[in-house]
N, C-alpha and C. Protein backbone atom coordinates (compact mmCIF):
# COMPACT_ATOMS: atom_id res chain seq x y z
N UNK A 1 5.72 -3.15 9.15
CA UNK A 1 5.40 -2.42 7.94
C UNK A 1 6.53 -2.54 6.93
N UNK A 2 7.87 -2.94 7.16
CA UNK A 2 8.89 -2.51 6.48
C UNK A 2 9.24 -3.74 6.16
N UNK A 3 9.70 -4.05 4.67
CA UNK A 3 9.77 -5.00 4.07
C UNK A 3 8.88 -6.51 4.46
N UNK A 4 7.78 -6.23 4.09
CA UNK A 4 7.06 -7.70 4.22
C UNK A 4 7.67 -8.65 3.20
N UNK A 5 7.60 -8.80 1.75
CA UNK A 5 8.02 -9.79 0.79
C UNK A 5 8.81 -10.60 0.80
N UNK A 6 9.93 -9.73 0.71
CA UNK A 6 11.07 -10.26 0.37
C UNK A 6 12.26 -10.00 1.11
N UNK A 7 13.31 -10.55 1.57
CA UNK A 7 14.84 -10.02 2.42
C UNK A 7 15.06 -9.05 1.83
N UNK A 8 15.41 -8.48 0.53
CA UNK A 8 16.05 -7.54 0.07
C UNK A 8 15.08 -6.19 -0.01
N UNK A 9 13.62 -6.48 -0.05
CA UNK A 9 12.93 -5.59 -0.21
C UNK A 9 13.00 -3.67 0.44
N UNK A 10 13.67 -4.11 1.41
CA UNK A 10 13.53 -2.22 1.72
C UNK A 10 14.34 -2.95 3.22
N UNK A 11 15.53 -2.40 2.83
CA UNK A 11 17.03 -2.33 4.15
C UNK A 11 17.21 -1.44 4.53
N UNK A 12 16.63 0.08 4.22
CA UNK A 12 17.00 0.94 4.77
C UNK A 12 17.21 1.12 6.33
N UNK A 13 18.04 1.55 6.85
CA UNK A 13 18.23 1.74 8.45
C UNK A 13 18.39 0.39 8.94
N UNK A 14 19.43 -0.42 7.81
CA UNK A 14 19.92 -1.65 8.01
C UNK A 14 18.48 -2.70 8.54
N UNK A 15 17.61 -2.90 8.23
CA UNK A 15 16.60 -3.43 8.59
C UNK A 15 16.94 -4.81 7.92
N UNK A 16 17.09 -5.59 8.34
CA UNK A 16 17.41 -7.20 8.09
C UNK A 16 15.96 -8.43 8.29
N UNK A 17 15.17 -7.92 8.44
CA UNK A 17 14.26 -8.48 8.88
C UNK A 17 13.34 -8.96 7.73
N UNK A 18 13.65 -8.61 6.44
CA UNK A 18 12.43 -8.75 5.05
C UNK A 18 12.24 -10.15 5.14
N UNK A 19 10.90 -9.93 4.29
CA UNK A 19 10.27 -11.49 4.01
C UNK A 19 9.62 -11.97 5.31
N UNK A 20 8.86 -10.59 5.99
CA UNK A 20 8.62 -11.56 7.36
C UNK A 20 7.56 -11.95 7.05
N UNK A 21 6.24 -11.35 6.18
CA UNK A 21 5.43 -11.68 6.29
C UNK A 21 5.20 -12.82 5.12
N UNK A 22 5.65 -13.16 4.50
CA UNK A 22 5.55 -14.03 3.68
C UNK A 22 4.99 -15.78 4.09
N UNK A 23 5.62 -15.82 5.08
CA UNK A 23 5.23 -17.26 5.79
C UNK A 23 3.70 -17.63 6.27
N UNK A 24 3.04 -15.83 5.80
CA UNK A 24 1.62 -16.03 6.44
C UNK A 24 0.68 -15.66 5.51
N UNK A 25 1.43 -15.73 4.27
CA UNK A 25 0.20 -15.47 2.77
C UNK A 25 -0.68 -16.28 2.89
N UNK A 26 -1.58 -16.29 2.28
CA UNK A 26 -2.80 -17.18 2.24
C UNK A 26 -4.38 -16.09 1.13
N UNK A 27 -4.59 -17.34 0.60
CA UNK A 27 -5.64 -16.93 -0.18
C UNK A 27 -6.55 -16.20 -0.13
N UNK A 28 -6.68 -15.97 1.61
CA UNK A 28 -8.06 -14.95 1.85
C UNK A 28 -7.39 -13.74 1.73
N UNK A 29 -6.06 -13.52 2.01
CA UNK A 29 -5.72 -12.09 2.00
C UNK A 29 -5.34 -11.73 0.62
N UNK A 30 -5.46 -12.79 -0.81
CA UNK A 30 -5.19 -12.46 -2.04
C UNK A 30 -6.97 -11.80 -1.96
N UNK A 31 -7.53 -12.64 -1.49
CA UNK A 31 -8.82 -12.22 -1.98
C UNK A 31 -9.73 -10.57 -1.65
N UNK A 32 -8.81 -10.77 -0.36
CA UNK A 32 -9.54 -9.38 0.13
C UNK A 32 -9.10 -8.35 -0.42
N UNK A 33 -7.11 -8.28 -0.90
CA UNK A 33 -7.01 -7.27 -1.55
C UNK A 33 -7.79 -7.59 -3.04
N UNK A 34 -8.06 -8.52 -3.48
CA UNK A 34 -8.66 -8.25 -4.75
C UNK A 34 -9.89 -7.53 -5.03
N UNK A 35 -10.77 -7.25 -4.06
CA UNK A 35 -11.74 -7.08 -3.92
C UNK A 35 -11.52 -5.39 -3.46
N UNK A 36 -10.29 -4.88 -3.90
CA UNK A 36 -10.28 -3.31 -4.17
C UNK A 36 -9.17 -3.30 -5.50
N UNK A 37 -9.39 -4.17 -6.36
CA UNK A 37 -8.42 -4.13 -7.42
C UNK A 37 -9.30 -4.58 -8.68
N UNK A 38 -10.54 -4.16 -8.61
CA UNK A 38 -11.47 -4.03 -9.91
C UNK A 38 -11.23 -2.31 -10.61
N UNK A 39 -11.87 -2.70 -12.11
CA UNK A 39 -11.77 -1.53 -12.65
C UNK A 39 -11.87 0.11 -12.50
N UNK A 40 -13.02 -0.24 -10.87
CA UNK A 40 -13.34 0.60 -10.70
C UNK A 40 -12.81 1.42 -9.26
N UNK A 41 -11.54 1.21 -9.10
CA UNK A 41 -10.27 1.73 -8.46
C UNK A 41 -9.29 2.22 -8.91
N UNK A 42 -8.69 3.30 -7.99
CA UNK A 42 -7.30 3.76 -9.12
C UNK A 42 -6.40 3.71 -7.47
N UNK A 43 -5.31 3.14 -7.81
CA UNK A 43 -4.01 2.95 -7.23
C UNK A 43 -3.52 4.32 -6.85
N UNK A 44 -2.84 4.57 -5.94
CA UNK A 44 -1.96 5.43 -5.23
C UNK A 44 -0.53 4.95 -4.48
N UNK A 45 0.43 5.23 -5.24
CA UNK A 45 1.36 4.48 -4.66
C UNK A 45 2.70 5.75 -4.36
N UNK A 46 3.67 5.50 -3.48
CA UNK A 46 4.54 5.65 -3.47
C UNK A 46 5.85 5.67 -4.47
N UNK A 47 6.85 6.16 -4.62
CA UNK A 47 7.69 6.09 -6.00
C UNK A 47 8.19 4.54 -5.74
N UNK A 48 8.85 3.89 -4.32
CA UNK A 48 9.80 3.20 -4.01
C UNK A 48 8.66 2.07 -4.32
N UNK A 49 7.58 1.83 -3.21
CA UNK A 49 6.73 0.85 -3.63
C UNK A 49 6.48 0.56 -4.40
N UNK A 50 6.20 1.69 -5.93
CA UNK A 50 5.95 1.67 -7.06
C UNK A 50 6.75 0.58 -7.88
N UNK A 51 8.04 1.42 -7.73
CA UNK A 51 9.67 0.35 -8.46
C UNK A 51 9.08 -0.71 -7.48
N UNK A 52 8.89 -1.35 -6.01
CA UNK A 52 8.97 -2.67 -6.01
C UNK A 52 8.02 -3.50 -6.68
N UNK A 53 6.61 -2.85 -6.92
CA UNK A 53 5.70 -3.88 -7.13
C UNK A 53 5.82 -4.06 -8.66
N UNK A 54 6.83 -2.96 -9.36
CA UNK A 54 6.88 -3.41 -10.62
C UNK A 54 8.00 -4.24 -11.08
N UNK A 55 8.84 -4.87 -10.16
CA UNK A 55 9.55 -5.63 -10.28
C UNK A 55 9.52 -6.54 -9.87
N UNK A 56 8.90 -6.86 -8.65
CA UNK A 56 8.11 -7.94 -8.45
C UNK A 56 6.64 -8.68 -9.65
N UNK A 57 6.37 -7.91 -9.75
CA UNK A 57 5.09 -8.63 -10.50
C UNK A 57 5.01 -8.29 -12.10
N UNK A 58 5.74 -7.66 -12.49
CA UNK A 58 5.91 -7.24 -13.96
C UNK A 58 6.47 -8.75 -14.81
N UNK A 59 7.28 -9.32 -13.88
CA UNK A 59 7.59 -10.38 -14.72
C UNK A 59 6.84 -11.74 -14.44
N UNK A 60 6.10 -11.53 -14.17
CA UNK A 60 5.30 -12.85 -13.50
C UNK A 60 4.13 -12.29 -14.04
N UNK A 61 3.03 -13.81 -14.24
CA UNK A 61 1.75 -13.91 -14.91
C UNK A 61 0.89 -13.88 -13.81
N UNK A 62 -0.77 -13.86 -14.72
CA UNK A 62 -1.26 -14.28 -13.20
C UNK A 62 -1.99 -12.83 -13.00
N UNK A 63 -3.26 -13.44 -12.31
CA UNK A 63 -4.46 -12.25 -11.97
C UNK A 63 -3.76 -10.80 -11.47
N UNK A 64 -3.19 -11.47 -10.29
CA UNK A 64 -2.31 -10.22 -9.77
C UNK A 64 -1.83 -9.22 -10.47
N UNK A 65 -0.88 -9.50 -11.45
CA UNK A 65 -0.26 -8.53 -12.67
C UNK A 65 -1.55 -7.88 -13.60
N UNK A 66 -1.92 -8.87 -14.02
CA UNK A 66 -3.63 -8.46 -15.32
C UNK A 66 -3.90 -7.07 -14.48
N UNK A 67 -4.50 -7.55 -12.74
CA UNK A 67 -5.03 -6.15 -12.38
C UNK A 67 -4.41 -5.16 -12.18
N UNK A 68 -2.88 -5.36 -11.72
CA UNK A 68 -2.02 -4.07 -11.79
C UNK A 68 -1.81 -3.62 -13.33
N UNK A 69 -1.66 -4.17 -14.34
CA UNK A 69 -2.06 -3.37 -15.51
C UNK A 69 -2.88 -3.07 -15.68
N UNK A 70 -3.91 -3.55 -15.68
CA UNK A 70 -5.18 -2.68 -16.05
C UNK A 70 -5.29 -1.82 -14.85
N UNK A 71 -5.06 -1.45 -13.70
CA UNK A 71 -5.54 -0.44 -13.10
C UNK A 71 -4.54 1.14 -13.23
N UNK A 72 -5.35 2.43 -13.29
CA UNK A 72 -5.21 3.48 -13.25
C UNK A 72 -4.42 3.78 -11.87
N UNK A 73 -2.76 4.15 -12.05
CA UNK A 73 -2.00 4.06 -10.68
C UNK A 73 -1.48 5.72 -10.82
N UNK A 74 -1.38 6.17 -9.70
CA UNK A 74 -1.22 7.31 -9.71
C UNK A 74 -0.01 7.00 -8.27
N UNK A 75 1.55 8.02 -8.99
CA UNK A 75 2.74 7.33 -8.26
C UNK A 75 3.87 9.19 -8.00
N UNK A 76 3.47 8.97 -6.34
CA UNK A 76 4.03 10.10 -5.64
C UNK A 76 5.35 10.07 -5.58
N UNK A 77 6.13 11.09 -6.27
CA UNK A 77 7.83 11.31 -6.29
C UNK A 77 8.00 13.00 -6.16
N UNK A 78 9.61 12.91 -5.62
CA UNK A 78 9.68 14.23 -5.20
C UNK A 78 10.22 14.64 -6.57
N UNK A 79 10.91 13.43 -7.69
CA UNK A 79 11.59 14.00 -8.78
C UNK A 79 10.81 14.04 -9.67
N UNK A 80 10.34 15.14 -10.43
CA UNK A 80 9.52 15.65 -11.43
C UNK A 80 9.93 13.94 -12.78
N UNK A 81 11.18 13.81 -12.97
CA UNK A 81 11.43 13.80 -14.18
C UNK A 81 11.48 12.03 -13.91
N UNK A 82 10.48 11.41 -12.62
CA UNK A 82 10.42 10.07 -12.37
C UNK A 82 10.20 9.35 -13.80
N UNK A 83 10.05 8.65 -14.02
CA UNK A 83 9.71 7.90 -14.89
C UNK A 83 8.97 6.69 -15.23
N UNK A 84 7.89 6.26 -14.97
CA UNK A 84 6.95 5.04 -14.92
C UNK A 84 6.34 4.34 -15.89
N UNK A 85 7.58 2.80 -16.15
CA UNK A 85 7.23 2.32 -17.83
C UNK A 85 6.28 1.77 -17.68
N UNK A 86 5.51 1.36 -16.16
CA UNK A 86 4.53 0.55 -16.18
C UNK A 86 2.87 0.83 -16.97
N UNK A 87 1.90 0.03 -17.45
CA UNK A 87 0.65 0.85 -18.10
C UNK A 87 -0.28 1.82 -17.45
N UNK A 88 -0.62 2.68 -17.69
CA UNK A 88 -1.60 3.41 -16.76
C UNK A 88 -1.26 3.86 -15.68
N UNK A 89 0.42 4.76 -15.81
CA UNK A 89 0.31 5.28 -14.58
C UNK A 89 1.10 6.72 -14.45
N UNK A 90 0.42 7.60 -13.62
CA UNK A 90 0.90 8.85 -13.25
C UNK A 90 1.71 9.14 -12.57
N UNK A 91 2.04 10.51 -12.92
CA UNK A 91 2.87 11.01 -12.02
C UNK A 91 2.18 11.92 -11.32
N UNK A 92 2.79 11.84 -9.64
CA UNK A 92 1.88 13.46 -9.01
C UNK A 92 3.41 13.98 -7.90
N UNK A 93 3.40 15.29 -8.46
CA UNK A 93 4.67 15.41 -7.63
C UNK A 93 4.18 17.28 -7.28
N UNK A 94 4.91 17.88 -6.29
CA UNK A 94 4.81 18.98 -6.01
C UNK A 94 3.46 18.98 -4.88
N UNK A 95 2.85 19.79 -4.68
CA UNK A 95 1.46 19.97 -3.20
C UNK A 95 0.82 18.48 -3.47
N UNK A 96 1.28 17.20 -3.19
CA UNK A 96 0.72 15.85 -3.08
C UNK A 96 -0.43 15.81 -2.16
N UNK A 97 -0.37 16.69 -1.48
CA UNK A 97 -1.94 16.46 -0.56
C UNK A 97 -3.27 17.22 -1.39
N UNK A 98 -2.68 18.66 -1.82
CA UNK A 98 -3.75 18.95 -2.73
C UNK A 98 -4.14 18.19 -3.84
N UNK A 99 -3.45 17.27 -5.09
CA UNK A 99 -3.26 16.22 -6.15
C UNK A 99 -3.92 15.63 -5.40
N UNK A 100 -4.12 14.88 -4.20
CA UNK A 100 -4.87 13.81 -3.62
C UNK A 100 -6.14 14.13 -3.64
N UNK A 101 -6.23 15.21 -2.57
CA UNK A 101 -7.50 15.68 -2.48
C UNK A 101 -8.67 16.03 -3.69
N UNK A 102 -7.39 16.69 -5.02
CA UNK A 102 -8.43 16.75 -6.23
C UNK A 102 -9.14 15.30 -6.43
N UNK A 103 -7.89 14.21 -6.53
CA UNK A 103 -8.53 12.85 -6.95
C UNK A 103 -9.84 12.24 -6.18
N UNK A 104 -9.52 12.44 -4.85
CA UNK A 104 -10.43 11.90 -4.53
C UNK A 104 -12.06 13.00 -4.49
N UNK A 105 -11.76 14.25 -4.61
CA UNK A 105 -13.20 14.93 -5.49
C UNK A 105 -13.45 13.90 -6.56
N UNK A 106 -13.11 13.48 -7.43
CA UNK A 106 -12.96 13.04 -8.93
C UNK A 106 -13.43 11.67 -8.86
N UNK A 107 -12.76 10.96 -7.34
CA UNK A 107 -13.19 9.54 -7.43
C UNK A 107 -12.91 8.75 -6.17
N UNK A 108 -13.82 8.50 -5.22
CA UNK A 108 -13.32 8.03 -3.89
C UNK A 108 -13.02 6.68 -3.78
N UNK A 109 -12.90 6.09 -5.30
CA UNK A 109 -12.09 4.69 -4.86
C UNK A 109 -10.71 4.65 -5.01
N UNK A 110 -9.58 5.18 -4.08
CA UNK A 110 -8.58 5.25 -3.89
C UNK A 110 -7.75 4.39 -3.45
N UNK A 111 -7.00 3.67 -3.77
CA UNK A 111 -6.49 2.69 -2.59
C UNK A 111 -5.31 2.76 -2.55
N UNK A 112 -4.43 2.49 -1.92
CA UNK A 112 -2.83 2.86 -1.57
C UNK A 112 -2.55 1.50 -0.69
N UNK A 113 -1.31 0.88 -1.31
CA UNK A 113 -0.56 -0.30 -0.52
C UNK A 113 0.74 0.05 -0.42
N UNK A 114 1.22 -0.53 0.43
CA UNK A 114 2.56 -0.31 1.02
C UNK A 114 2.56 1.45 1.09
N UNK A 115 3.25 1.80 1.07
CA UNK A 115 3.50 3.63 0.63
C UNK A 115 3.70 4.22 2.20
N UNK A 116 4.15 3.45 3.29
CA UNK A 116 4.34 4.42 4.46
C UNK A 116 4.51 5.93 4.57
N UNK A 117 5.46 5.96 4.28
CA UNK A 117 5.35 7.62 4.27
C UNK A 117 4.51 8.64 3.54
N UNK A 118 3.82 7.92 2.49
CA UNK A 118 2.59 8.93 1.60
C UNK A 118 1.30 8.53 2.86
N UNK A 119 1.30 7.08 3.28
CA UNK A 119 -0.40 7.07 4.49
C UNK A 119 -0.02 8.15 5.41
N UNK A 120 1.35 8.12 5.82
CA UNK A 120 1.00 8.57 7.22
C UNK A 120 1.47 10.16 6.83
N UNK A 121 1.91 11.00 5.56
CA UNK A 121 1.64 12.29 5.62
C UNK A 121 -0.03 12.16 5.16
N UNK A 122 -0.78 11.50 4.24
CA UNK A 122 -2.39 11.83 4.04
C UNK A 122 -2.91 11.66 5.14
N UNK A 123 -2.65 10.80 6.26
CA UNK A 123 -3.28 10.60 7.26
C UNK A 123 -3.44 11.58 8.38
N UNK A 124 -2.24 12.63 8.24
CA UNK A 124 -2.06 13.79 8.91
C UNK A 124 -2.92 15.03 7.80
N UNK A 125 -2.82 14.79 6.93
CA UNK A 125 -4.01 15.67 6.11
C UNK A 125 -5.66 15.32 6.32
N UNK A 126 -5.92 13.70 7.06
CA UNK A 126 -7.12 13.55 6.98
C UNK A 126 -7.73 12.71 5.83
N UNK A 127 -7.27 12.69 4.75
CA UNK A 127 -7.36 12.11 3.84
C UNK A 127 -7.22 10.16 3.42
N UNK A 128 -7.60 9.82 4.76
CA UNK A 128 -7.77 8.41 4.84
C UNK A 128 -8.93 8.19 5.30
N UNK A 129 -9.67 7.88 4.38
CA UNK A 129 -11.35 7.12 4.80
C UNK A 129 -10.91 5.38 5.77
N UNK A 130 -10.39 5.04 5.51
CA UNK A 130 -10.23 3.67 5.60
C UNK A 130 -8.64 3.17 5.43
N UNK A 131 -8.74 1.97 6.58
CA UNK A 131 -7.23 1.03 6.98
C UNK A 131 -7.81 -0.29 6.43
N UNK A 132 -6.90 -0.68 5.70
CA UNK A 132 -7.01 -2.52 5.41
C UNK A 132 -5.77 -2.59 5.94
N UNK A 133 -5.56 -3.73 6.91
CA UNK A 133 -4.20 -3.91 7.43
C UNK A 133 -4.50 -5.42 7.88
N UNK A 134 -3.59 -6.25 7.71
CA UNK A 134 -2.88 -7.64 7.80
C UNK A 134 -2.19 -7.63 8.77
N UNK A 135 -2.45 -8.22 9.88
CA UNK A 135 -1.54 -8.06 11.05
C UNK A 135 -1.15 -9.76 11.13
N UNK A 136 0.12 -9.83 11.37
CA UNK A 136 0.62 -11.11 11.09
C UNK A 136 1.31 -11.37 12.47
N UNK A 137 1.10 -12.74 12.87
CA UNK A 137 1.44 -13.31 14.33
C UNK A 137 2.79 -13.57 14.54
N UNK A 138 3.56 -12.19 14.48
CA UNK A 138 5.26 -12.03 14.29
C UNK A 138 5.44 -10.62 15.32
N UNK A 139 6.31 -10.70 16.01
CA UNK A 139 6.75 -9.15 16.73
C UNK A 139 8.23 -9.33 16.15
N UNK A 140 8.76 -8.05 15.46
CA UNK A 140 9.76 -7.95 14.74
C UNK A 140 10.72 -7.39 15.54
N UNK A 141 10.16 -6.20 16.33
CA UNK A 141 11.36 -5.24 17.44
C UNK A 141 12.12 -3.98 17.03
N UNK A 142 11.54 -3.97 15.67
CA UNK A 142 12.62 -3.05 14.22
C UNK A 142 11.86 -3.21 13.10
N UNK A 143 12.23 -1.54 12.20
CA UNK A 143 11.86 -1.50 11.41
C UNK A 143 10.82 -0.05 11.64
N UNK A 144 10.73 0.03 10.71
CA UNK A 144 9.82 1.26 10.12
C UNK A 144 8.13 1.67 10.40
N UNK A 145 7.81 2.24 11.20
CA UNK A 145 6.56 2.51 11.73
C UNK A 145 5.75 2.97 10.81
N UNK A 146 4.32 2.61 10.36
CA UNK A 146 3.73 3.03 9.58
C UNK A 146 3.18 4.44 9.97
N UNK A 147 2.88 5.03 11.02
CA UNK A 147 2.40 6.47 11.66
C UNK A 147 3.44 6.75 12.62
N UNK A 148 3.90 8.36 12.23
CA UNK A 148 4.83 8.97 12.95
C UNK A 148 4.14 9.56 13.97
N UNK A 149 5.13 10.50 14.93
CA UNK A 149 4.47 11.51 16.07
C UNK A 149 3.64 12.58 15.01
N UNK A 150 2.40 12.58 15.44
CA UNK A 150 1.42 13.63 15.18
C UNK A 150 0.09 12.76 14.59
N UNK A 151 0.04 11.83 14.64
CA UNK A 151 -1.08 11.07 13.96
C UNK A 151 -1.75 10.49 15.09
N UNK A 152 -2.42 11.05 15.38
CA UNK A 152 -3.56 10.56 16.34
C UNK A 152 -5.28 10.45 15.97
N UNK A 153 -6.31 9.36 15.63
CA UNK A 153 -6.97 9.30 14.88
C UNK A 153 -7.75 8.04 15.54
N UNK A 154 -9.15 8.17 15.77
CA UNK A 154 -10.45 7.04 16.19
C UNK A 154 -10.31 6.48 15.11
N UNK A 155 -10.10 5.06 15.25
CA UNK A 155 -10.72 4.32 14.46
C UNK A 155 -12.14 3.30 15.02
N UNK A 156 -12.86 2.97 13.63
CA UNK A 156 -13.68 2.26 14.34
C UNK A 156 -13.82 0.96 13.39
N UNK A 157 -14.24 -0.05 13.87
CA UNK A 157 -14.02 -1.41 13.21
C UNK A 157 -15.23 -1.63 12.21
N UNK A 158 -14.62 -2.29 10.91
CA UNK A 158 -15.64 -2.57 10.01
C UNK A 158 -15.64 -3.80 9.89
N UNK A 159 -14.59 -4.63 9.76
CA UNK A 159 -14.29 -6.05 9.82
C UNK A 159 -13.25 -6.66 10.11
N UNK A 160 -13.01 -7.35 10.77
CA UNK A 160 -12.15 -8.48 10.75
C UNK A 160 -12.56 -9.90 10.12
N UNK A 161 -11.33 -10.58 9.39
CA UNK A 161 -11.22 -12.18 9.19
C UNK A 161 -10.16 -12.60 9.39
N UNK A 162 -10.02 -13.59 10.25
CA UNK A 162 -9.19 -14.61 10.91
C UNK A 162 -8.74 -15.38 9.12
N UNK A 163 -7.23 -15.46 9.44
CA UNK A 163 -6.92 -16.04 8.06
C UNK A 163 -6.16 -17.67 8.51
N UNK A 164 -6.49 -18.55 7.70
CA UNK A 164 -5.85 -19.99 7.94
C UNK A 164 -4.21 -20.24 8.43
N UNK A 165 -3.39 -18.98 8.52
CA UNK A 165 -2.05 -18.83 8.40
C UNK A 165 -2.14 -18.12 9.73
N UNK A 166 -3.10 -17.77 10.49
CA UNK A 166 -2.68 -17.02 12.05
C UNK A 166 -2.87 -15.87 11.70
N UNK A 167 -3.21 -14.71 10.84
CA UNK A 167 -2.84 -13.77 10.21
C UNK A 167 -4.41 -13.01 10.47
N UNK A 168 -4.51 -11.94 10.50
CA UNK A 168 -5.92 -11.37 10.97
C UNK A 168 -5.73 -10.33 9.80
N UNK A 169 -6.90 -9.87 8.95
CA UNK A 169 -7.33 -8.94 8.04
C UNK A 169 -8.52 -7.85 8.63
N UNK A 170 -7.79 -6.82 9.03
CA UNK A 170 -8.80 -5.55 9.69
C UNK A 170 -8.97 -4.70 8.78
N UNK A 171 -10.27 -4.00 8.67
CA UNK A 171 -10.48 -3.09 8.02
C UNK A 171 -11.55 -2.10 9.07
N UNK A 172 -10.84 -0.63 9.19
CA UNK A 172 -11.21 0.01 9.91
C UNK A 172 -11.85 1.73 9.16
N UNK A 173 -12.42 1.75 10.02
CA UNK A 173 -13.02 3.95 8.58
C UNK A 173 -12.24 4.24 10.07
N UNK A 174 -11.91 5.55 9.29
CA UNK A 174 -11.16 6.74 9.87
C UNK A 174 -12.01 7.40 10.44
């Protein structure tokens, strides 16, 4: 879970391991996330994820960026006075599970990438319909667990696709 992209991406707890998943990109997994990155989705992100994906992709062209600007991102921080130059995007800070829960009254196309620690406190609220997860043919040994102690939860399978890179794309409902 912890730093896929890039080496530098997220060292915390000395984690040396970034950029693992990179060797196993491939087009079907551009495609599948694209296929929750139409108009008619709004983003949920983390503050940290937030700063990465806007520094990653803010300066670069290309579908990828188009849809992160145009989409409605809504970005969880504990500091009120965060700041997000990117287009179309919020702040939600203070009872984040209640802010969630309004949104998704409001609109159940939610989607959240990267953001470990915002899945796995909503996930302990219940508030995860659905896992898209990329499991990539790497055992790392280290690094940052996407679900802590207390998350225990059936999943049941909606799909898998085998990706040209070894790389499997699951999507599971809660």
């Amino acid at each position: 879970m912890q730093g896929p992209g890039s080496v530098d991406e997220d060292t915390r707890d000395g984690f040396a391991a970034g950029g693992w998943a990179t060797p196993y990109a491939d087009p079907v997994i551009g495609a599948k996330m694209g296929e929750r990155m139409g108009p008619e989705f709004e983003w949920l992100f983390g503050r940290r994820t937030y700063e990465q994906l806007l520094a990653a992709w803010n300066s670069r062209g290309g579908p990828f960026k188009d849809a992160l600007n145009g989409t409605h991102k809504h970005v969880v921080s504990g500091h009120p006075a965060t700041t997000l130059p990117w287009p179309n995007s919020h702040l939600l800070h203070g009872d984040v599970t209640a802010a969630v829960a309004a949104l998704r009254e409001r609109d159940d196309n939610l989607v959240i990438m990267g953001s470990g620690v915002l899945v796995d406190s909503l996930a302990k609220a219940g508030l995860v319909d659905e896992y898209v997860v990329t499991i990539a043919p790497v055992v790392l040994g280290e690094g940052r667990r996407l679900f802590g102690p207390g998350v225990r939860q059936p999943l049941r399978l909606l799909d898998c696709t085998p990706v040209g890179s070894g790389a499997v794309v699951v999507t599971y409902a809660a």
